[in-house]
Protein backbone atom coordinates (compact mmCIF):
# COMPACT_ATOMS: atom_id res chain seq x y z
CA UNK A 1 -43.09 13.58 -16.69
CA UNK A 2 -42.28 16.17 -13.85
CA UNK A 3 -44.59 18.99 -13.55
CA UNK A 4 -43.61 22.65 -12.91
CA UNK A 5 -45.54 22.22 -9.40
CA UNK A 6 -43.78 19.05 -8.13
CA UNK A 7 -40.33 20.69 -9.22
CA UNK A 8 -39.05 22.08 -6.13
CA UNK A 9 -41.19 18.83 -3.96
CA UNK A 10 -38.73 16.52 -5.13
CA UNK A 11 -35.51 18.80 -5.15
CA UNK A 12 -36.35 19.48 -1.55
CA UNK A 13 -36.23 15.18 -1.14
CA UNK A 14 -33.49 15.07 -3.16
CA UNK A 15 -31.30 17.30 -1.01
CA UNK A 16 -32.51 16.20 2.28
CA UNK A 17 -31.29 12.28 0.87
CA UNK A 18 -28.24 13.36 -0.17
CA UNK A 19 -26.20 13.41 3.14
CA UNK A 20 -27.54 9.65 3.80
CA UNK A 21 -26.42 8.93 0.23
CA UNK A 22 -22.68 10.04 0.66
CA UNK A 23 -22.84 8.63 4.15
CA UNK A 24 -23.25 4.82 3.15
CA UNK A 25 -21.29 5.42 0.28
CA UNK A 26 -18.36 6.65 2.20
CA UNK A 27 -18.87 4.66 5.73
CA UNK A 28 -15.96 1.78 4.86
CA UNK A 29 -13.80 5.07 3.55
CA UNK A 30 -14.59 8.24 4.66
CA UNK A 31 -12.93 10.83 3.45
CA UNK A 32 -10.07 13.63 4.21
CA UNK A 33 -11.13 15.82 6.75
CA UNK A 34 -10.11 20.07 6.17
CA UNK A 35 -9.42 21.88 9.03
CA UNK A 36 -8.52 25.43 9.09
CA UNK A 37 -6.80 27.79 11.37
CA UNK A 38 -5.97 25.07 14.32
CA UNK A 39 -3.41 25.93 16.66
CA UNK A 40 -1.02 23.60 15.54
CA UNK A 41 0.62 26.08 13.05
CA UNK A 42 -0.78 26.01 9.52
CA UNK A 43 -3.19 27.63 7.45
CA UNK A 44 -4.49 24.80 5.66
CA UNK A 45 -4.37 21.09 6.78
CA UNK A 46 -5.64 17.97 5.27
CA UNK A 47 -5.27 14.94 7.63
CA UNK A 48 -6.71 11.18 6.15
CA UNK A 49 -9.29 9.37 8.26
CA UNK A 50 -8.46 5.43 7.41
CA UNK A 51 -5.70 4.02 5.14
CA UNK A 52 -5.28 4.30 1.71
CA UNK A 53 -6.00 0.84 -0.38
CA UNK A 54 -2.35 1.22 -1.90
CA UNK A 55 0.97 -0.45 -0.92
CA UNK A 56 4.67 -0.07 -1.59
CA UNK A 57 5.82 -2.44 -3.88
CA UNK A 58 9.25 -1.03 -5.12
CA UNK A 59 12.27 1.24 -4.26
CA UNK A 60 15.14 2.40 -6.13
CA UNK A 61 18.06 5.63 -5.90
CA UNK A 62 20.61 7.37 -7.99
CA UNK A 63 23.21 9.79 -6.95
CA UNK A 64 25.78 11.41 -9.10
CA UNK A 65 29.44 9.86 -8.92
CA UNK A 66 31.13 13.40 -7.87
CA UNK A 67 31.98 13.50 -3.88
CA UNK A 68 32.89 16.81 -2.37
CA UNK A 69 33.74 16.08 0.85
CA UNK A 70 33.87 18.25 4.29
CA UNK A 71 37.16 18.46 3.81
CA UNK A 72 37.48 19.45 0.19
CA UNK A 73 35.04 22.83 1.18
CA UNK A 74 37.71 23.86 3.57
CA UNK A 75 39.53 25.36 0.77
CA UNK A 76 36.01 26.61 -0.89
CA UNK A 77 34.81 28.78 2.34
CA UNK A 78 35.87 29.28 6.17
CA UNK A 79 34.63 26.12 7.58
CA UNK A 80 36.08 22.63 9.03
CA UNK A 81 35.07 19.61 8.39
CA UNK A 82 34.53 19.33 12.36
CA UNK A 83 32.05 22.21 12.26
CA UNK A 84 29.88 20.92 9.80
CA UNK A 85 29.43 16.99 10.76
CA UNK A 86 28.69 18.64 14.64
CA UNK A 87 26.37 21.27 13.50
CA UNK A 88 24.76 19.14 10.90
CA UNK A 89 25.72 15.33 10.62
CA UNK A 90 26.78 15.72 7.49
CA UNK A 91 30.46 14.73 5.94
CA UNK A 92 29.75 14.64 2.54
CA UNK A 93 27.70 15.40 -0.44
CA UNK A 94 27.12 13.99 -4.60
CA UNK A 95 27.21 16.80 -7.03
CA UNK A 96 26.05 16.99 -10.44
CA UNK A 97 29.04 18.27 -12.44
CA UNK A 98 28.76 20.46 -16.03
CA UNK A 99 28.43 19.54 -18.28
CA UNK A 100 24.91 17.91 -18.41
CA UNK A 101 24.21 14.64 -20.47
CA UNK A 102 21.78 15.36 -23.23
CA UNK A 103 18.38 14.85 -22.98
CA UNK A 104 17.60 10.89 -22.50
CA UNK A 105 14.90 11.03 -24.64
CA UNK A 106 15.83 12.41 -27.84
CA UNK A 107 19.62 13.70 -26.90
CA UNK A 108 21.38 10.13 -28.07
CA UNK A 109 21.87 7.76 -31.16
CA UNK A 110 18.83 5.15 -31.86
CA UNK A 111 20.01 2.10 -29.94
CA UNK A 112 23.10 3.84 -27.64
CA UNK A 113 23.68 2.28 -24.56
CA UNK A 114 23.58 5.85 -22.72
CA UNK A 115 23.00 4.58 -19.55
CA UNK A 116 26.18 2.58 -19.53
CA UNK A 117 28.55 5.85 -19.56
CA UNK A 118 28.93 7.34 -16.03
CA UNK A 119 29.01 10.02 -17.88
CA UNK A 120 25.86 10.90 -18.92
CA UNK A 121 24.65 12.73 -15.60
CA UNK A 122 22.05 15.08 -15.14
CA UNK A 123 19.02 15.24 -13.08
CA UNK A 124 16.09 13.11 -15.50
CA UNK A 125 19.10 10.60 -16.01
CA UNK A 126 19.36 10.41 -12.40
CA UNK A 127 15.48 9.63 -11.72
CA UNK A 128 15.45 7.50 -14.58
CA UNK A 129 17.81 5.28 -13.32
CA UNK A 130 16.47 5.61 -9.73
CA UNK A 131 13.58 4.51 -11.32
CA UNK A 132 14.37 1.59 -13.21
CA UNK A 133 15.71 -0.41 -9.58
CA UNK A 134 12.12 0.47 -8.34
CA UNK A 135 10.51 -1.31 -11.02
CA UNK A 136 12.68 -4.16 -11.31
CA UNK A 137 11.98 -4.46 -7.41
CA UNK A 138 8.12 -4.16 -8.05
CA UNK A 139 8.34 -6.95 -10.93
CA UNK A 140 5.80 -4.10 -12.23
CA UNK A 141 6.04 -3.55 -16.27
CA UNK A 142 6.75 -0.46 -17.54
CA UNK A 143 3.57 -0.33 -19.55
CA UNK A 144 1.24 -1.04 -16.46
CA UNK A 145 2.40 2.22 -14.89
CA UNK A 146 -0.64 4.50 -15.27
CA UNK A 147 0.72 7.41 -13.47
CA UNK A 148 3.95 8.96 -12.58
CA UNK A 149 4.62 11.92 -10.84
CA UNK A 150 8.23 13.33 -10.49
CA UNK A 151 8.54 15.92 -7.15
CA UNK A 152 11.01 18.30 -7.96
CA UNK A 153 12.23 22.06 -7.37
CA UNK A 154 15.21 21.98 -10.10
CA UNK A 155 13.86 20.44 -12.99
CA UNK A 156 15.29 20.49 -15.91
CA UNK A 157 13.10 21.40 -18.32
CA UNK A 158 10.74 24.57 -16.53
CA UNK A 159 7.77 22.41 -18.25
CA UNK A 160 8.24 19.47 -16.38
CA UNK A 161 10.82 16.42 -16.13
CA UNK A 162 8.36 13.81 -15.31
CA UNK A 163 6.74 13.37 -19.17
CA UNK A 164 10.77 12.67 -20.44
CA UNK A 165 11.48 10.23 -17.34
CA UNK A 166 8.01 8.26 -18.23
CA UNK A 167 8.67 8.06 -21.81
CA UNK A 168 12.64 7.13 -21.14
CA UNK A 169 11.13 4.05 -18.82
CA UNK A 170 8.91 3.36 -21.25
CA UNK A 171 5.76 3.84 -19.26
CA UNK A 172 3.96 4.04 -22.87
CA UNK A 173 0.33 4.13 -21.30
CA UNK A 174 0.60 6.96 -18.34
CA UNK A 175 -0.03 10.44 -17.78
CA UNK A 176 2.66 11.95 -15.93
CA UNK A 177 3.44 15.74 -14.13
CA UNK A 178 5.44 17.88 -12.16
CA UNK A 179 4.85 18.31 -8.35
CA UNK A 180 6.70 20.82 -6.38
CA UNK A 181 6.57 21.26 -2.62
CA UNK A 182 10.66 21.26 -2.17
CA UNK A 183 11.86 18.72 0.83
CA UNK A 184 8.18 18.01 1.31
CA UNK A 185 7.73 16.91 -2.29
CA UNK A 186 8.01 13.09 -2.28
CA UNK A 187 6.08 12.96 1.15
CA UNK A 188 3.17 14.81 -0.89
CA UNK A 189 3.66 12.95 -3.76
CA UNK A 190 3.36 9.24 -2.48
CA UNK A 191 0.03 10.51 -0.65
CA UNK A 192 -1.39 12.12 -4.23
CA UNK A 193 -0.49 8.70 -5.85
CA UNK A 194 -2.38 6.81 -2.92
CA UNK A 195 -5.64 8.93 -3.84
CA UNK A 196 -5.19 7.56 -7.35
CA UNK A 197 -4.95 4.54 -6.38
CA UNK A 198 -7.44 4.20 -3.52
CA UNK A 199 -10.41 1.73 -3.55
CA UNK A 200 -8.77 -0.59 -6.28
CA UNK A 201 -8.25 3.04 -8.61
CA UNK A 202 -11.93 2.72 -9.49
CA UNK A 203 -12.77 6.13 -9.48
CA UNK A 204 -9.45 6.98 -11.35
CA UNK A 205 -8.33 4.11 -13.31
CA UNK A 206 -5.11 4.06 -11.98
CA UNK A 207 -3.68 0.39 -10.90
CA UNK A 208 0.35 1.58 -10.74
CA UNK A 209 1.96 4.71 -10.00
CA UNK A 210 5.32 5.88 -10.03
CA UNK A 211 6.45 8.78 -7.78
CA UNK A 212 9.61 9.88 -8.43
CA UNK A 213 11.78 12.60 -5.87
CA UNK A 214 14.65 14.16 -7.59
CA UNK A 215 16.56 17.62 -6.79
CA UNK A 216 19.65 19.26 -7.41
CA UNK A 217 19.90 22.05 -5.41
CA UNK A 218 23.67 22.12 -5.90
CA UNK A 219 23.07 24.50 -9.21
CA UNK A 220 20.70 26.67 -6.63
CA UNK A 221 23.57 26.92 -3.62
CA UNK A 222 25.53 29.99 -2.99
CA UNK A 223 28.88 28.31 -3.20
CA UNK A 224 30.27 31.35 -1.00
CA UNK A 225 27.84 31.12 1.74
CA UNK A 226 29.35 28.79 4.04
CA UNK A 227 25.60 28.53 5.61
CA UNK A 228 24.29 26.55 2.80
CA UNK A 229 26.88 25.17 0.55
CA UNK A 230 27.65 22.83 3.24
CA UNK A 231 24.06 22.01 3.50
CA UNK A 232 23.25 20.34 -0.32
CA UNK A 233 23.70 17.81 -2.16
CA UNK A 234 21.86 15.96 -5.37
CA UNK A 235 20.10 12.67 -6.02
CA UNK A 236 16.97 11.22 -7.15
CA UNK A 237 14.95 8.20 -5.97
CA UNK A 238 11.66 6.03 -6.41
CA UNK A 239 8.89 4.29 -5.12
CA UNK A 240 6.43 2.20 -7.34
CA UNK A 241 2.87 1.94 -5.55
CA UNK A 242 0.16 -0.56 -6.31
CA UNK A 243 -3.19 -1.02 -5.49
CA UNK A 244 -4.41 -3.68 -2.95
CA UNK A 245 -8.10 -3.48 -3.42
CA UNK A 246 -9.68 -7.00 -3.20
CA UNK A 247 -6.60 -8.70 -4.54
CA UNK A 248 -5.32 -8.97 -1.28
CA UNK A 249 -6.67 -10.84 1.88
CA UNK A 250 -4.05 -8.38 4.21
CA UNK A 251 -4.37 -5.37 1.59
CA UNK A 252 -5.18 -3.02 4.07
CA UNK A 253 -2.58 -4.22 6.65
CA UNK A 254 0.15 -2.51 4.26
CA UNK A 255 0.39 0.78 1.92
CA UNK A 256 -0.25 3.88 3.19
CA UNK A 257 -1.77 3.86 6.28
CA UNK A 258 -2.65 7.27 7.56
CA UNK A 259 -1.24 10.72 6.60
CA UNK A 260 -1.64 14.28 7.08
CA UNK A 261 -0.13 17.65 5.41
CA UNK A 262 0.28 21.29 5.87
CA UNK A 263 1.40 24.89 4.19
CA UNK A 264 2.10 27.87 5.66
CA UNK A 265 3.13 30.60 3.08
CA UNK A 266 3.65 33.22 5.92
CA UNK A 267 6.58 31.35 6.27
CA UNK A 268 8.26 31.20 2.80
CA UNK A 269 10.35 33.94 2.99
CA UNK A 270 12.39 31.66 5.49
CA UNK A 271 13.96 29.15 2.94
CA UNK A 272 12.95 30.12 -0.36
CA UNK A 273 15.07 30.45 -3.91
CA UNK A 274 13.09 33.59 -5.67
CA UNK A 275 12.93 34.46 -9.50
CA UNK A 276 15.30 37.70 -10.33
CA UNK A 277 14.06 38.80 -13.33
CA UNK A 278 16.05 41.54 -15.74
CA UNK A 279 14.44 44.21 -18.14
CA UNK A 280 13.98 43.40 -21.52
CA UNK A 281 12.77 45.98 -23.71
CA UNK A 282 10.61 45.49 -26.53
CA UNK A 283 10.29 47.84 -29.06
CA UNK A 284 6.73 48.08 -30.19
CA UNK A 285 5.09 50.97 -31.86
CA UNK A 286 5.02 53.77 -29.67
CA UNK A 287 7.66 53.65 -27.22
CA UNK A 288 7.71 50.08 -26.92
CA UNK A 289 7.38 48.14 -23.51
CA UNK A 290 9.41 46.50 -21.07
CA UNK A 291 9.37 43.00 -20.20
CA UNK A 292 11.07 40.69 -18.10
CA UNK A 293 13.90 38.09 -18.62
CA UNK A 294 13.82 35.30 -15.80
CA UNK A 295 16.13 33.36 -14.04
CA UNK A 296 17.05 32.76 -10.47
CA UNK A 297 18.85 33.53 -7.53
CA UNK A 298 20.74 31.41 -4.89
CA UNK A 299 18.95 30.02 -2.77
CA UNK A 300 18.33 31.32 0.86
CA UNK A 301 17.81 30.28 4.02
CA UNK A 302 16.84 31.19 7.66
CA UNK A 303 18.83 28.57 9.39
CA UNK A 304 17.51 29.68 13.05
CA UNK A 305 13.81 29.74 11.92
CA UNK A 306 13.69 26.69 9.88
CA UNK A 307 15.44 24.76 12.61
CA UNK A 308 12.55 25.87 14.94
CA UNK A 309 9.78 25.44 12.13
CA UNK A 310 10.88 21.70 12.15
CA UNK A 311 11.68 20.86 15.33
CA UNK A 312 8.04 22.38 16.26
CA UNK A 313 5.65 21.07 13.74
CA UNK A 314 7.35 17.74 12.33
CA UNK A 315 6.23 16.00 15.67
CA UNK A 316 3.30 17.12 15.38
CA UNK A 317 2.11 16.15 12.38
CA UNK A 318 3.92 12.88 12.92
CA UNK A 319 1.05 12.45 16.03
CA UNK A 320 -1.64 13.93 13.46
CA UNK A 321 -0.55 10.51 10.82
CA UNK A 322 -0.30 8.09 13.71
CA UNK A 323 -3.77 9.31 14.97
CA UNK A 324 -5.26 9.06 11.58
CA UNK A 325 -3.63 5.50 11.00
CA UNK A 326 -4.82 4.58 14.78
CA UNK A 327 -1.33 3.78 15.38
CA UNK A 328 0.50 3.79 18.74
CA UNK A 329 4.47 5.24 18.54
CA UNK A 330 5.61 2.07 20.46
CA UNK A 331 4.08 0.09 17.24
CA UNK A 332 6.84 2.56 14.99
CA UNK A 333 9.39 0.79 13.57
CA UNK A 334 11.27 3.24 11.95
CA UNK A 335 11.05 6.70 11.80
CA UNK A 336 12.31 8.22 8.09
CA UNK A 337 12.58 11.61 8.25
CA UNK A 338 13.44 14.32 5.51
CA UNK A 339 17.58 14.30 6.00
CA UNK A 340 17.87 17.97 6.56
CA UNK A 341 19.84 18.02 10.11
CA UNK A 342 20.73 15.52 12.29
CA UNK A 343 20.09 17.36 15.33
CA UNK A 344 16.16 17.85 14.10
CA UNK A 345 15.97 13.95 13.76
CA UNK A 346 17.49 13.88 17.03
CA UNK A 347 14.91 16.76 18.86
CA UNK A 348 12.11 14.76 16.76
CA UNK A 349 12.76 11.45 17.90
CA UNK A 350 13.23 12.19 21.31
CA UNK A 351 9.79 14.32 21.44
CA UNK A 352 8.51 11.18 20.30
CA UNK A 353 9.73 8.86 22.48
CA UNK A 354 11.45 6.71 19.70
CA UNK A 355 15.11 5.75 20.29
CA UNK A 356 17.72 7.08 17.40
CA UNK A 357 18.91 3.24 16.54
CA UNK A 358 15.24 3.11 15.33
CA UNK A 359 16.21 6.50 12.97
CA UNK A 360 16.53 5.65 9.20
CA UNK A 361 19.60 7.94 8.17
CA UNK A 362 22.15 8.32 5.72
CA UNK A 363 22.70 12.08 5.86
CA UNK A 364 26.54 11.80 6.70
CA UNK A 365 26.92 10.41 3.06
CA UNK A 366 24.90 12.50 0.93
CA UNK A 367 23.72 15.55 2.92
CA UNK A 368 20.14 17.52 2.20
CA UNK A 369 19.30 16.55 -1.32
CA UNK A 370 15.24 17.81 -0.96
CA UNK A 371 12.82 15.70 -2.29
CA UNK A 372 14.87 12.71 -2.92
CA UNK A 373 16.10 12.29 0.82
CA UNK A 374 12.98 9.94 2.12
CA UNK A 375 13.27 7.30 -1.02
CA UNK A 376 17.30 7.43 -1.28
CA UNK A 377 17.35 6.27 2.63
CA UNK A 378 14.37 4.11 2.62
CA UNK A 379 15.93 2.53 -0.22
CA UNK A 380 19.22 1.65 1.45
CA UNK A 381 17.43 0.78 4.46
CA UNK A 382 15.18 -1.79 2.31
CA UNK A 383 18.55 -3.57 0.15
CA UNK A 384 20.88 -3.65 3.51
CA UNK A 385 17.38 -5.78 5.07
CA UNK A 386 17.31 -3.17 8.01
CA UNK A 387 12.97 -2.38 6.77
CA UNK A 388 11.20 -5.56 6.31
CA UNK A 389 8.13 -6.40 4.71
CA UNK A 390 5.10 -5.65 7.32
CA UNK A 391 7.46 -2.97 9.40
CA UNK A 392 5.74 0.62 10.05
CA UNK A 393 7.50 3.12 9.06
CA UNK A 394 6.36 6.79 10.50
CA UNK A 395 7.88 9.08 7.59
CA UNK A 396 7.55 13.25 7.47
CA UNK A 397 8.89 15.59 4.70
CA UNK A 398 9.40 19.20 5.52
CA UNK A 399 10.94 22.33 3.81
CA UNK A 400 10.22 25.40 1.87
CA UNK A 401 6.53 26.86 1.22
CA UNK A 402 7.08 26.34 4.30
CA UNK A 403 5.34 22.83 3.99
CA UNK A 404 5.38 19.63 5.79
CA UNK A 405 3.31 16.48 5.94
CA UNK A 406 3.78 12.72 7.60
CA UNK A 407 2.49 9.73 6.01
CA UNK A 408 2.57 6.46 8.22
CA UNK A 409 3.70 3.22 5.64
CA UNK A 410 3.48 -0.73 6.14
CA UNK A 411 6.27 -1.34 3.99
CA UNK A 412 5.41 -4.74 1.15
């Protein structure tokens, strides 16, 4: 027994062996490091000091079948299709059309083959079946997926997409939610699914994750602003992650191999779509009160300042991921950047010393589609055997918040 008088002896020992505790616990891992206020632009950073014991075993996209093409918005709004593929690289978008397939869950007949209509489009149905070519790459069952997170700014359902996508997959023995950072929002999901899984997923219990990036900011576009509509299109895609801890003699040669993340809020009023909400009176005794009805406005966009945001800050934090992974640029293989622009990848890659035939891109074909960009290239870059198993690949998401983060992969 502890005596009042030896109380505070051995809390004083206690604290004092407390930093040597954490520090052999953490030597082989140590942990993100928080810096505040740096010069390099943001209000809050996390950057990782050593890999994450996680690796990319799967990839899979999904785009809608509807293709409105440079050409067809020369009739919608004063533009050319010259303009736009000069100004932005882009010639054409996919487009979710109305109506919208019913929900995948509980919106069809026991046993209907709904995913054999081309039909049946709407955003979940899109990550779903982005999904389902990442796990059948991964050779990862449904039912071993502990954890999925879908990144999106248009869900569906305002509670969350990501529960009906899981239970549609049949990932029967996950937890699943929501993460929204915009065109940043697979970036920053892959690196929240790598803490899960870090370590072998001791801490967490998570041995599979599933991060799905879906948007469809075509229901968000001004379709008479000639400055955006041009910009959008929609799509989903998917990555399944594994953990490599001590099942692997190379496991942390691959995965996720350094990263590092920002937000800047001061900025959001540069590319933002904000709730409009409408009086709604409620008559309640007395004289009642008034309340508000929400929905949302188009989108909009400081082209000028979001163009500088990225061209300033995505190298950056590309060097920040690198230095973290203690990575060289020369030992880049690819560099996968959010498709926004083709003349940021362009500015980025050249600020970074890294040729454009090394630039993962397939803007012309779908155009800005947010948080599905990254996985929908990667995963034509991965089935036309352009990214091989072992290459690095320096990625970086960036958008609204303003937010923007790099993560530096070993694909396999």
């Amino acid at each position: 027994m502890i005596n009042n008088q030896s109380s505070p002896s051995i809390l004083i020992l206690v604290l004092l062996l407390l930093p040597i505790t954490n520090s052999f616990l953490l030597q082989n891992n140590p942990p993100p490091t928080f810096l505040k206020n740096n010069e390099q632009s943001s209000k809050l950073q996390a950057t990782s000091g050593a890999p994450l014991e996680c690796r990319a075993v799967g990839i899979g996209s999904a785009a809608p079948r509807t293709v409105v093409t440079n050409v067809d918005l020369e009739t919608v709004v004063e533009t050319s299709d010259e303009w736009i593929r000069t100004r932005t690289g882009i010639s054409q978008r996919r487009v979710l059309v109305h109506p919208i397939a019913p929900h995948p869950v509980h919106g069809f007949e026991e046993g209907e083959d709904w995913m054999a209509d081309e039909k049946n489009e709407g955003l979940k149905i899109l990550g779903i079946k982005a999904a389902k070519q990442a796990l059948e790459m991964s050779n990862v069952d449904p039912e071993d997926i502990d954890f999925v997170i879908c990144a999106t700014s248009s869900q569906e359902d305002l509670f969350g997409d990501s529960t009906s996508i899981a239970a549609a997959l049949g990932c029967k023995n996950s937890f699943a939610f929501d993460l929204t950072a915009a065109c940043s929002g697979f970036l920053f999901g892959i690196v929240t699914a790598g803490q899960y899984l870090d370590r072998g997923g001791k801490a967490s219990g998570v041995s599979h994750a599933l991060v799905v990036g879906a948007d469809a900011l075509s229901r968000f576009v001004d379709w008479d602003d000639r400055n955006s509509c041009i910009l959008f299109g929609d799509a989903a895609g998917a990555m399944v992650l594994s953990s490599s801890h001590d099942n692997d003699e190379d496991s942390d040669k691959y995965g996720i191999l350094g990263y590092s993340m920002h937000s800047n809020g001061l900025g959001s009023k540069d590319l933002q779509c904000s709730m409009t909400p409408t009086v709604r009176p409620v008559k309640t005794r007395g004289d009642g009160v008034e309340l508000s009805t929400a929905s949302y406005d188009f989108m909009t966009m400081n082209g000028k300042e979001v163009y500088k945001f990225a061209t300033r800050e995505v190298p950056r934090v590309l060097n920040e991921a690198l230095d973290a992974a203690n990575i060289d640029v020369e030992q880049v293989d690819w560099l996968l950047l959010h498709q926004a622009n083709i003349r940021i990848m362009e500015v980025v890659a050249q600020r970074l010393g890294i040729p454009m035939d090394k630039v993962i891109t397939n803007l012309s074909d779908y155009g800005n589609t947010s948080a599905a960009s990254i996985p929908l290239a990667l995963d034509e870059a991965v089935r036309e055997g352009k990214v091989k198993k072992g290459d690095i690949i320096a990625c970086a998401g960036f958008g609204a918040g303003l937010s923007w983060g790099a993560a530096i992969l070993r694909w396999g």
